[in-house]
C-alpha atoms as a PDB file:
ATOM      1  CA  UNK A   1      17.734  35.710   1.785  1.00  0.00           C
ATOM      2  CA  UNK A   2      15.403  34.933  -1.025  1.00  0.00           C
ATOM      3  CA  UNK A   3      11.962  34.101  -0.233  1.00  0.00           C
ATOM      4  CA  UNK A   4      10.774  31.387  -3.319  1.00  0.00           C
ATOM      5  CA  UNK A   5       7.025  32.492  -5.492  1.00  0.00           C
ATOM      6  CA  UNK A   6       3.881  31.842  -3.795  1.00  0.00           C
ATOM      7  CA  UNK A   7       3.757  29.029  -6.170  1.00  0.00           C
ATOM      8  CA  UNK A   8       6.445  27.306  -5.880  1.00  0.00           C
ATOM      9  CA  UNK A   9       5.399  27.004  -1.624  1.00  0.00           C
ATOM     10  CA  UNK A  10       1.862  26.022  -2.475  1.00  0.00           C
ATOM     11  CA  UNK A  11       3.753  23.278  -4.352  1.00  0.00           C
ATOM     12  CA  UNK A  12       6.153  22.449  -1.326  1.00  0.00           C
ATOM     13  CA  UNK A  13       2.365  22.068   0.303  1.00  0.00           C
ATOM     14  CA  UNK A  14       0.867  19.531  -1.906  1.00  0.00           C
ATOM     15  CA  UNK A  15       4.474  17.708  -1.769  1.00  0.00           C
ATOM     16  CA  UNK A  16       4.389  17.439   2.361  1.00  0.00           C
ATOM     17  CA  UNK A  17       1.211  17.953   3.840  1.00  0.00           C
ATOM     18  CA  UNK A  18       0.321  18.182   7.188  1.00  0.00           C
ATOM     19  CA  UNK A  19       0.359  14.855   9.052  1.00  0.00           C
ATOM     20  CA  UNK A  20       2.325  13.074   6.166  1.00  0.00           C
ATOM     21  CA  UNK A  21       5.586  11.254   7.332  1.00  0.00           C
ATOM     22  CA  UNK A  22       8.765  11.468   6.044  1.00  0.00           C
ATOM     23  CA  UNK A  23      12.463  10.562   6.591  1.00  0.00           C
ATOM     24  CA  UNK A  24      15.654  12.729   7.040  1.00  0.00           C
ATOM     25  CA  UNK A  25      18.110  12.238   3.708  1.00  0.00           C
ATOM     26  CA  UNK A  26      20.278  15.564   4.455  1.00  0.00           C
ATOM     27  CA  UNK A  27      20.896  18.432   6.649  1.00  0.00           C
ATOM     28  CA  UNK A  28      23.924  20.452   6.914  1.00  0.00           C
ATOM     29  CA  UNK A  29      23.366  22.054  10.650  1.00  0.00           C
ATOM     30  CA  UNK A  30      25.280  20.432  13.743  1.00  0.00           C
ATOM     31  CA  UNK A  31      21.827  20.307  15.605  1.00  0.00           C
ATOM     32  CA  UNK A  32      20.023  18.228  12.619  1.00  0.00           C
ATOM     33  CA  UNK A  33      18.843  14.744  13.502  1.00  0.00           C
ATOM     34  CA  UNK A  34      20.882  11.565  12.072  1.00  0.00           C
ATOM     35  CA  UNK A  35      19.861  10.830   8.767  1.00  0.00           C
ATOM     36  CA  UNK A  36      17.343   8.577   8.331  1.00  0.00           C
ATOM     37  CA  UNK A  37      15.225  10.153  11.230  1.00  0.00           C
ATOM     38  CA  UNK A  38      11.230  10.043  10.438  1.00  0.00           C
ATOM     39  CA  UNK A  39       8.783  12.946  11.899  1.00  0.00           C
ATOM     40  CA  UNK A  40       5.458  13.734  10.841  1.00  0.00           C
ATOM     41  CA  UNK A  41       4.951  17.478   8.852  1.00  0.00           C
ATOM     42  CA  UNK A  42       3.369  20.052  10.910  1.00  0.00           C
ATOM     43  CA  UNK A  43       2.422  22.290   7.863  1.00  0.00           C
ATOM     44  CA  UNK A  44       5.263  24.439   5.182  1.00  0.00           C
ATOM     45  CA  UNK A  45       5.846  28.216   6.512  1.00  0.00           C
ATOM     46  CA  UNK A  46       6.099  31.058   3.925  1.00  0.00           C
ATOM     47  CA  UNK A  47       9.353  30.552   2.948  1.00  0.00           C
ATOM     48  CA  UNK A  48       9.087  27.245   2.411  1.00  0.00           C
ATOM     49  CA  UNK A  49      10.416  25.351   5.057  1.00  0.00           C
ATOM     50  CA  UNK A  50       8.934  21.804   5.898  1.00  0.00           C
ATOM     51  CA  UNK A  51       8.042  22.347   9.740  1.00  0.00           C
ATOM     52  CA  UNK A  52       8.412  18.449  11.089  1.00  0.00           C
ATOM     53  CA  UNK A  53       8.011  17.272  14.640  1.00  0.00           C
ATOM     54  CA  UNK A  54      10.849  14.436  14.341  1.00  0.00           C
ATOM     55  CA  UNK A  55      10.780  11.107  16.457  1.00  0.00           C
ATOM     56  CA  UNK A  56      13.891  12.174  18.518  1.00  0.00           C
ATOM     57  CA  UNK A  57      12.014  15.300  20.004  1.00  0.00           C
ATOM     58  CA  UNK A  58      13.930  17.660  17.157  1.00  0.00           C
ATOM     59  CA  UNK A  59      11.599  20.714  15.613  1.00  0.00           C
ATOM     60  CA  UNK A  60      13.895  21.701  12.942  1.00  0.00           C
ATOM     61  CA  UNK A  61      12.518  22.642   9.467  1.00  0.00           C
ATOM     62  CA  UNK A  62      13.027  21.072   6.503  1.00  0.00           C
ATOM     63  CA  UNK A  63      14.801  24.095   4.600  1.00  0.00           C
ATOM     64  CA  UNK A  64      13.986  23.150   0.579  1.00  0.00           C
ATOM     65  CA  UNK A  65      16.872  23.922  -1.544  1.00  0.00           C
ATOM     66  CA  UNK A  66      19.258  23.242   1.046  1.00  0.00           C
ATOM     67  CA  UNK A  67      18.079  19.900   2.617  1.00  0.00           C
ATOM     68  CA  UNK A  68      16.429  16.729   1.307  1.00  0.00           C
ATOM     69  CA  UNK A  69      13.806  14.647   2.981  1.00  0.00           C
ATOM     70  CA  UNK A  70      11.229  12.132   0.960  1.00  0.00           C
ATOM     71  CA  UNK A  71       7.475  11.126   2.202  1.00  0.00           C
ATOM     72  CA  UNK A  72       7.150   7.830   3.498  1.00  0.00           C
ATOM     73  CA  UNK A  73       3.302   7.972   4.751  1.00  0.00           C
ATOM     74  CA  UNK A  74       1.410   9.283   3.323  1.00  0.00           C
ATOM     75  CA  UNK A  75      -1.958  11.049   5.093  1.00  0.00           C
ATOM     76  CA  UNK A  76      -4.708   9.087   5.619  1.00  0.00           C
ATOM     77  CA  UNK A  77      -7.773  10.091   4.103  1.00  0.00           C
END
């Protein structure tokens, strides 16, 4: 597995902060919410991944590059 630059996931950060909401477009894993879930972002790990705490109770990440998700709130300043 390839981890992406430092850059390019301090860019994945500005994109989806913390406490920003956003909605489910894809995932290819049998344990993904339904598409067009919302959750709020936790905060983006080192490789990248969009942690989310979705509506339904799911925790998975948001794996960029592989699935899609767009902001729909976002934080409050």
């Amino acid at each position: 597995m390839m981890f992406p630059r430092r850059e390019v996931v301090e860019r994945i950060k500005k994109q989806y902060p913390a406490g920003c909401r956003v909605q489910l477009d894809q995932m290819d894993d049998v344990q993904a919410p339904p598409i067009g879930t919302c959750g709020t972002v936790l905060g983006v790990d080192g490789t990248g991944g969009v942690m989310v705490k979705w509506d339904n109770g799911s925790g998975l990440n948001v794996v960029c590059g592989e699935d899609r998700c767009h902001v729909i709130q976002e934080v409050e300043a």
